[in-house]
N, C-alpha and C. Protein backbone atom coordinates (compact mmCIF):
# COMPACT_ATOMS: atom_id res chain seq x y z
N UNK A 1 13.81 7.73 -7.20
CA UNK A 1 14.27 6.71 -6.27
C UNK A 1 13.45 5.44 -6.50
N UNK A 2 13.97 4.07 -6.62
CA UNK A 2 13.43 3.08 -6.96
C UNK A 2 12.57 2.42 -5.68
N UNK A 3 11.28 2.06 -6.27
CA UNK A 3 10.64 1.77 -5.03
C UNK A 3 11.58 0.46 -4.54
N UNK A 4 10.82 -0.52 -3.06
CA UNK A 4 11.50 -1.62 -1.99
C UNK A 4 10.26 -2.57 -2.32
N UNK A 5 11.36 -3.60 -2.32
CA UNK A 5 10.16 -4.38 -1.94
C UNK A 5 10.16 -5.19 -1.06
N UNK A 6 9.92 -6.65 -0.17
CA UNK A 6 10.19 -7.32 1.09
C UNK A 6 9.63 -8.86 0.24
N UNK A 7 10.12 -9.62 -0.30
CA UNK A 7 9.34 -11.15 -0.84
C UNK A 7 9.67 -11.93 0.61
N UNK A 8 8.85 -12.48 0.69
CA UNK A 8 8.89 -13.82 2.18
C UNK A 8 8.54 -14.49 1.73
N UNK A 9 9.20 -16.06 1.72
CA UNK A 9 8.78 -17.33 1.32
C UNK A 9 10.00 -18.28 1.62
N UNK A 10 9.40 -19.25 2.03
CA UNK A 10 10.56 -20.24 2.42
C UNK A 10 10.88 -21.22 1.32
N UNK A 11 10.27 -21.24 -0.02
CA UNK A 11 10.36 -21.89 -1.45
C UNK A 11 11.73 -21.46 -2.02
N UNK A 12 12.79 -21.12 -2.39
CA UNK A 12 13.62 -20.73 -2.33
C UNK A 12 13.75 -20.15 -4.37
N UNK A 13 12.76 -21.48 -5.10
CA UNK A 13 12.43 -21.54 -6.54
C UNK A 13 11.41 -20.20 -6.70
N UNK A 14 10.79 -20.03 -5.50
CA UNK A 14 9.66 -18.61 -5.50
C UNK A 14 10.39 -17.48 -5.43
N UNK A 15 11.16 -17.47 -4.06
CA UNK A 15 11.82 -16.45 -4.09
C UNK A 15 12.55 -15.78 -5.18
N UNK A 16 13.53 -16.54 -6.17
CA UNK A 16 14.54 -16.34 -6.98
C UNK A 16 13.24 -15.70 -8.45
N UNK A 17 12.00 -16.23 -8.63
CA UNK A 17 11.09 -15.68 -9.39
C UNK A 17 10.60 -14.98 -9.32
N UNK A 18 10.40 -14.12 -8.07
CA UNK A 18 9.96 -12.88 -7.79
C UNK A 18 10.26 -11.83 -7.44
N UNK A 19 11.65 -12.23 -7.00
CA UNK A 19 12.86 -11.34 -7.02
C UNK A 19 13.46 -10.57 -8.54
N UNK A 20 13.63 -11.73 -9.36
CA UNK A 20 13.61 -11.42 -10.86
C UNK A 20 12.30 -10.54 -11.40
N UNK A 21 11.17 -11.22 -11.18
CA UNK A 21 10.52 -10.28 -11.57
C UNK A 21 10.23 -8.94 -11.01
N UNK A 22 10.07 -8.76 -9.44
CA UNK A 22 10.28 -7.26 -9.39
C UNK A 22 11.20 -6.49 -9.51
N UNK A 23 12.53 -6.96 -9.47
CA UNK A 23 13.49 -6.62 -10.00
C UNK A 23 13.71 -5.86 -11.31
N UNK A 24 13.09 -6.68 -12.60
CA UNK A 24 12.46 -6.40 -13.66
C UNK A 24 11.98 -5.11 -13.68
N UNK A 25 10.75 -5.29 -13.29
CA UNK A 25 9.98 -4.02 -12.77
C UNK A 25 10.31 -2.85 -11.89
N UNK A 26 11.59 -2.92 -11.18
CA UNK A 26 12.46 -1.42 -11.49
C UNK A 26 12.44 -0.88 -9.63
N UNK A 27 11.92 -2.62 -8.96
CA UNK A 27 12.11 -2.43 -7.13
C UNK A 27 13.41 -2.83 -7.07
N UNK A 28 13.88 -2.36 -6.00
CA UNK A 28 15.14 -3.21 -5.02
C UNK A 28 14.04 -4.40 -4.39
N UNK A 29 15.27 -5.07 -4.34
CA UNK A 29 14.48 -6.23 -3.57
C UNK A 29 15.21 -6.98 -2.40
N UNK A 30 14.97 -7.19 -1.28
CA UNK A 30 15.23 -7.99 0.15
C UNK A 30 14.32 -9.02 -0.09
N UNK A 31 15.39 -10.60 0.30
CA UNK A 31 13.93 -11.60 1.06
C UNK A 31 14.57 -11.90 2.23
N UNK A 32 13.58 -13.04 2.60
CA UNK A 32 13.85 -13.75 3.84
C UNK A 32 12.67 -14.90 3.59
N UNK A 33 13.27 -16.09 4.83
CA UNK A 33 12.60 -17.14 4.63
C UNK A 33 11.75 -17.46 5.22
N UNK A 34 11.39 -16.64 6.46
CA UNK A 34 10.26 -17.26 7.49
C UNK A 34 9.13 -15.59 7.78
N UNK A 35 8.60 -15.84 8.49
CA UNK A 35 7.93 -14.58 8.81
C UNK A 35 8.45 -13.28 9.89
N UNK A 36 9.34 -14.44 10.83
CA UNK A 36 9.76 -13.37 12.15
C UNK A 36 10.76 -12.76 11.10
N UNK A 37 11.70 -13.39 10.47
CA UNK A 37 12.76 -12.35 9.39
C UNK A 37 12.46 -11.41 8.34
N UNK A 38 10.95 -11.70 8.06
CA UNK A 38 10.59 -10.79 7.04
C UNK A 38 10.26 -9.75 7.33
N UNK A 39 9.26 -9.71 8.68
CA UNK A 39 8.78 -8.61 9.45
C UNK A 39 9.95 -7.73 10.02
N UNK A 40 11.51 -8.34 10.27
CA UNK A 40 12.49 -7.99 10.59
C UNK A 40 12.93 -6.81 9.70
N UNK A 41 13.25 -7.77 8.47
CA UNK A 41 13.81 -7.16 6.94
C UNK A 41 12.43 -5.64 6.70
N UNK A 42 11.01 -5.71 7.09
CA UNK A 42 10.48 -4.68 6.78
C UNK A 42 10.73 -3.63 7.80
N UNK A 43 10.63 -3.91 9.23
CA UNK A 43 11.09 -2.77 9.93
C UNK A 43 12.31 -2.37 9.33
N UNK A 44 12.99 -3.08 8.99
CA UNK A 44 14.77 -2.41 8.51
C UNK A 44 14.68 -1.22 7.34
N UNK A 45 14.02 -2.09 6.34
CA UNK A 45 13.61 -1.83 4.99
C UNK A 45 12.60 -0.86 4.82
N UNK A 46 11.61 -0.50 5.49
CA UNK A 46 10.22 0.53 5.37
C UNK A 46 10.04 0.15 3.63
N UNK A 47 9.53 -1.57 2.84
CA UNK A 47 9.61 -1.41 1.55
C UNK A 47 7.79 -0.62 1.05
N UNK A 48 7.89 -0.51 -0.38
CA UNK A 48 6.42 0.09 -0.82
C UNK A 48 6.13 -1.26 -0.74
N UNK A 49 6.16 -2.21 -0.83
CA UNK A 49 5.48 -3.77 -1.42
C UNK A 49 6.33 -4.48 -0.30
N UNK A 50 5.42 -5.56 -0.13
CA UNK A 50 5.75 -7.09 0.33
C UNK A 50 4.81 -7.92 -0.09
N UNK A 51 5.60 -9.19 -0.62
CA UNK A 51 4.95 -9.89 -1.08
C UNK A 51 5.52 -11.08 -0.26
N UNK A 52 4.05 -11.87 0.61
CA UNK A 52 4.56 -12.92 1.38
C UNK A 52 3.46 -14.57 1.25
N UNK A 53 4.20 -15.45 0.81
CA UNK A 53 3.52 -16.50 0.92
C UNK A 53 2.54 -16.51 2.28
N UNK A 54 1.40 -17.69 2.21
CA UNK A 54 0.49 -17.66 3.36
C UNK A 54 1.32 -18.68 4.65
N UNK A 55 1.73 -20.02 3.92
CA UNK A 55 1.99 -21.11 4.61
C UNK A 55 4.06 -21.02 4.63
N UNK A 56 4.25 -19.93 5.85
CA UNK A 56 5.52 -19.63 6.14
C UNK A 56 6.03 -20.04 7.31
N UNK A 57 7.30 -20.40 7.61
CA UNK A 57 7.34 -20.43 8.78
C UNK A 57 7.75 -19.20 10.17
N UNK A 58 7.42 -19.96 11.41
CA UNK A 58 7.69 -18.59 12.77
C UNK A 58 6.29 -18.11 12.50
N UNK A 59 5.85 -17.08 11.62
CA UNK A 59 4.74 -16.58 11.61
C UNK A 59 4.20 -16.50 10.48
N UNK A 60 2.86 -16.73 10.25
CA UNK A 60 2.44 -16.97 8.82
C UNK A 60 2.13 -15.82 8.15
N UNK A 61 1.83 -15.86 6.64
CA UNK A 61 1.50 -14.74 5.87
C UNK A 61 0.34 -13.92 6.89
N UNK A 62 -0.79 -14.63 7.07
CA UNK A 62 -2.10 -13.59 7.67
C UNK A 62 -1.21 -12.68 8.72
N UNK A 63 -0.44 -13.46 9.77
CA UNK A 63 0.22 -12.76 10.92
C UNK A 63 0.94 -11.34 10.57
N UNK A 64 1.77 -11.71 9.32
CA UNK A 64 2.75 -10.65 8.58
C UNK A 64 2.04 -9.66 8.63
N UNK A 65 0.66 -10.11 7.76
CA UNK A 65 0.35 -8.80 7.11
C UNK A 65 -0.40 -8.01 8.38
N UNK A 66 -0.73 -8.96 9.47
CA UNK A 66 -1.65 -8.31 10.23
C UNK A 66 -0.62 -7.48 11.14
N UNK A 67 0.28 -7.73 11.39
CA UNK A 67 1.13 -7.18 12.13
C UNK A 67 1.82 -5.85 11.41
N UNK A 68 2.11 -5.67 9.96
CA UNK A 68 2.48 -4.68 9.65
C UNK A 68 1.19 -3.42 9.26
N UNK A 69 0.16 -3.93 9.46
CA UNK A 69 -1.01 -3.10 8.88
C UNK A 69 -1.40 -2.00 10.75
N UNK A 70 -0.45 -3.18 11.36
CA UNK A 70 -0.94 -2.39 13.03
C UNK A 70 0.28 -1.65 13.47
N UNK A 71 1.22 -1.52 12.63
CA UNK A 71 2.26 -0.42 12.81
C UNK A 71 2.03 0.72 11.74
N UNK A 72 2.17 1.76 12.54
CA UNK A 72 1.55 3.08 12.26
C UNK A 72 2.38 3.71 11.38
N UNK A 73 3.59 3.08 11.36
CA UNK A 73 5.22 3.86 10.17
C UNK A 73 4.87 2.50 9.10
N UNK A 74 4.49 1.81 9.23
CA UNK A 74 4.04 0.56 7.81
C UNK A 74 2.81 0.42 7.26
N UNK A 75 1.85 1.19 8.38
CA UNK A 75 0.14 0.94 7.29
C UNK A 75 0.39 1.17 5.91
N UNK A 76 1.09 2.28 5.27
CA UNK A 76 1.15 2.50 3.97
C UNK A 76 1.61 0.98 2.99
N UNK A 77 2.36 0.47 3.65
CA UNK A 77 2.91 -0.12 2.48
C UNK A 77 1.70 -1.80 1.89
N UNK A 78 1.80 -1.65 0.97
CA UNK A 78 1.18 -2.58 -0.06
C UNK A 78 1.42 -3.87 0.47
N UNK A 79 0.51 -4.66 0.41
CA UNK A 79 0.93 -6.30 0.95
C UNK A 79 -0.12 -7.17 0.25
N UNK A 80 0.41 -8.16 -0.66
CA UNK A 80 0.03 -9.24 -1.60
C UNK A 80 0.55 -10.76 -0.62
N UNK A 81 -0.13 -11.31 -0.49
CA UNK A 81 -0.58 -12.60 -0.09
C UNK A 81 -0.47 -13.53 -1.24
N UNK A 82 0.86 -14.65 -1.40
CA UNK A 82 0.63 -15.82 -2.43
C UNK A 82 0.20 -17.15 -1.73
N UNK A 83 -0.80 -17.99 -2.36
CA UNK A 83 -0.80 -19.00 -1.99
C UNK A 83 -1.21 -20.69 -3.06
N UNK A 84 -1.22 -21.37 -2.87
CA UNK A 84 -1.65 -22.63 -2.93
C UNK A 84 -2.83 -22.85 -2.53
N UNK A 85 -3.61 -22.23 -1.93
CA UNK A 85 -4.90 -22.53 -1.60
C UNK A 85 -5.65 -22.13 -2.39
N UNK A 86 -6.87 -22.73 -2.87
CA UNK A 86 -8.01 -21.71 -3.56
C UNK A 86 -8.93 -22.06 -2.53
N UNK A 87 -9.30 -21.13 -1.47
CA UNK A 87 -9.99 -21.06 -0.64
C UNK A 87 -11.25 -19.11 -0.88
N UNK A 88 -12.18 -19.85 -0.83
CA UNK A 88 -13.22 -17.89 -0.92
C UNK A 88 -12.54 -17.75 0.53
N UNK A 89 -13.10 -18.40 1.63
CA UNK A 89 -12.98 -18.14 2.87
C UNK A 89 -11.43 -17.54 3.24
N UNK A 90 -10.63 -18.11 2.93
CA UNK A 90 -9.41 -17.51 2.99
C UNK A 90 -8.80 -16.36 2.46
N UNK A 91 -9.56 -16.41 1.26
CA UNK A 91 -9.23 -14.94 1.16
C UNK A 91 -10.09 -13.79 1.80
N UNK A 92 -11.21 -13.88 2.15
CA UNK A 92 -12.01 -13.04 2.65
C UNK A 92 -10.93 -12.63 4.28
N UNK A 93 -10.53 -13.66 4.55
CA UNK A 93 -9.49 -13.73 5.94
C UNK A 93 -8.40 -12.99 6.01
N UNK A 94 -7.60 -13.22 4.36
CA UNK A 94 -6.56 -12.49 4.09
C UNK A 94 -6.62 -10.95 4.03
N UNK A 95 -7.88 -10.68 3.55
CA UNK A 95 -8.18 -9.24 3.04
C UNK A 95 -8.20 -8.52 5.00
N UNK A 96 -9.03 -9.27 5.49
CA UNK A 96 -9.14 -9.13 6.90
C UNK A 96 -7.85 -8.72 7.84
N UNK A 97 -6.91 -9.27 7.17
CA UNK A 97 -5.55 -9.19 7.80
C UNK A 97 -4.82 -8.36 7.23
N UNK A 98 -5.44 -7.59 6.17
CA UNK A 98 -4.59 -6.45 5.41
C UNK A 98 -4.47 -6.79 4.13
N UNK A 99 -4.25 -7.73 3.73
CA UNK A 99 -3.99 -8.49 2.20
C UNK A 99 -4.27 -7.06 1.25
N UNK A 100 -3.77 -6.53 0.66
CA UNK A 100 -4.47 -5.98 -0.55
C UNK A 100 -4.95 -7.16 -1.68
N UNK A 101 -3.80 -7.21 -2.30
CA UNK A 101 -4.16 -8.83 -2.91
C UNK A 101 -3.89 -9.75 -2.67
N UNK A 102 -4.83 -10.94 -2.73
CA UNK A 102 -4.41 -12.61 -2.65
C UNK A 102 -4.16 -13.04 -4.19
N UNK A 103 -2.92 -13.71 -4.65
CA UNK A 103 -2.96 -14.50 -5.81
C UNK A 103 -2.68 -16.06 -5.15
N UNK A 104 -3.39 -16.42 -6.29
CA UNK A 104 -2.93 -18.13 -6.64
C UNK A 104 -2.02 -18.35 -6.91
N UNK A 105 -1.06 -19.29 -6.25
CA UNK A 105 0.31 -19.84 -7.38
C UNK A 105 -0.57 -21.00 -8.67
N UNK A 106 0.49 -21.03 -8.90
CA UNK A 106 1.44 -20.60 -9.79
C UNK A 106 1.27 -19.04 -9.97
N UNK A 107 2.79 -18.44 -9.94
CA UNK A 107 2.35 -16.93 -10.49
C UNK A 107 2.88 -16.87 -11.80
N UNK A 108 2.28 -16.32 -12.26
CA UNK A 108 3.36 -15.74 -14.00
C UNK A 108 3.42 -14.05 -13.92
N UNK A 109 4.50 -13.76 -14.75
CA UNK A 109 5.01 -11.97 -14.80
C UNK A 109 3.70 -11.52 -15.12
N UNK A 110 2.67 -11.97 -15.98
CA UNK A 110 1.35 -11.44 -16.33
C UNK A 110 0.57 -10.68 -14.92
N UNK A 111 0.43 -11.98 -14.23
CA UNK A 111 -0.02 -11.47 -13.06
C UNK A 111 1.18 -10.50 -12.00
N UNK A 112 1.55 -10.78 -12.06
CA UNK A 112 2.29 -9.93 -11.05
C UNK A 112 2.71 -8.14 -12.25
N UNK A 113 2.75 -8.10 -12.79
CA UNK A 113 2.59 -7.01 -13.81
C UNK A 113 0.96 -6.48 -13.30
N UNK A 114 -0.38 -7.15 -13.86
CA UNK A 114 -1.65 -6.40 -13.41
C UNK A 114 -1.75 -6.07 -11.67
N UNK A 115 -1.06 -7.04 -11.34
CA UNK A 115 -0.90 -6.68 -9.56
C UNK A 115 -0.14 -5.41 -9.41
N UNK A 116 0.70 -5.47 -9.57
CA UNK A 116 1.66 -3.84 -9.66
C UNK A 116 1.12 -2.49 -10.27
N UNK A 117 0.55 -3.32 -11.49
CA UNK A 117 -0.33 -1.82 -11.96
C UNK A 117 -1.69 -1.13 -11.07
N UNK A 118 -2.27 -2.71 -10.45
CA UNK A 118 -3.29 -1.76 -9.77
C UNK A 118 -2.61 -1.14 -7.78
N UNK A 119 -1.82 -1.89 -7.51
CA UNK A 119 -0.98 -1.15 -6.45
C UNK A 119 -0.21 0.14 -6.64
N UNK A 120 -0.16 0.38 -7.90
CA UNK A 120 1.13 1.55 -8.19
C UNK A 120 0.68 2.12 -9.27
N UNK A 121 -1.06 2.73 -9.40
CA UNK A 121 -1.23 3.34 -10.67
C UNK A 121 0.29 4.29 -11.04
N UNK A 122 0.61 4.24 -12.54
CA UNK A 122 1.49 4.89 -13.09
C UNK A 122 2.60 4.41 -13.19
N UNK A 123 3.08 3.21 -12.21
CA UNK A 123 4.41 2.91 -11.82
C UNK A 123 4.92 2.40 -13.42
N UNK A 124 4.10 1.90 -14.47
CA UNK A 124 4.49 1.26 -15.69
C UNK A 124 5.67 0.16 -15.31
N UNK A 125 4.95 -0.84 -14.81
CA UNK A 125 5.57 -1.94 -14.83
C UNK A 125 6.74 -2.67 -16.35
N UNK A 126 7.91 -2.57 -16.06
CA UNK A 126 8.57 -3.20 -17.25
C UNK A 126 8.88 -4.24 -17.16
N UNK A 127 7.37 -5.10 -17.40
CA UNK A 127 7.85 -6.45 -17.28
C UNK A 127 7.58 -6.67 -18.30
C-alpha cells in the first residue's frame, strides 16, 4: 500500500514541486493552502508525511505541527517544516513543535530524497 502524504503551502509553484516529487517517490499525495485545511486534509487523510511551509496562512507551520503531534491517532506521522528563513532559533522552535525536519528553500529532489530516506529507512526513494 502506497504511503500519504499532506503538502501545505499557499505557493502554489511549491506545491505542484512537491507533489511531483513525492509523487515520484511512490506517496499519494493531498494539498491544501492554508493551515486550518491542511490539518483538515490530515484528520481526513491519517498521511505517513506532511510536509508544511512555516509562513502559512489561518495557522502557521509551528501550529500544524504542534497540533498534530498532540493528537494521539497522528503522533506517528512524520512532519518536515519548509522555510525561507535561516534562523538556528527557529529551528530549535520548530523541532519544539514536532518538526522532525526543518529544510531551507529552495528545495531540490536531492534533498527531499535524503529527507525521505532518513524518515522512511528502506522506503528507497525513486527519485
Amino acid at each position: 500500500m502506497p504511503k500519504k502524504a499532506v503538502v501545505i503551502d499557499d505557493d502554489t509553484v511549491t506545491v505542484s514541486m512537491l507533489t511531483r516529487f513525492l509523487s515520484d517517490a511512490g506517496f499519494n499525495v493531498v494539498s491544501a493552502s492554508d493551515g486550518a485545511s491542511g490539518l483538515d486534509c490530515v484528520s481526513r487523510e491519517k498521511p505517513d508525511l506532511v510536509v508544511t511551509d512555516l509562513l502559512i496562512p489561518r495557522i502557521d507551520g509551528l501550529g500544524v505541527c504542534a497540533r498534530i503531534k498532540a493528537d494521539p491517532e497522528l503522533a506517528g506521522v512524520k512532519l518536515v517544516i519548509i522555510t525561507a528563513l535561516k534562523n538556528y532559533a527557529f529551528q530549535n522552535e520548530a523541532r519544539n513543535s514536532g518538526a522532525d525536519i526543518v529544510l531551507e528553500k529552495p528545495i531540490s529532489r536531492e534533498m527531499l530524497k535524503n529527507t525521505l530516506d532518513r524518515l522512511f529507512p528502506g522506503i528507497q526513494a525513486a527519485l
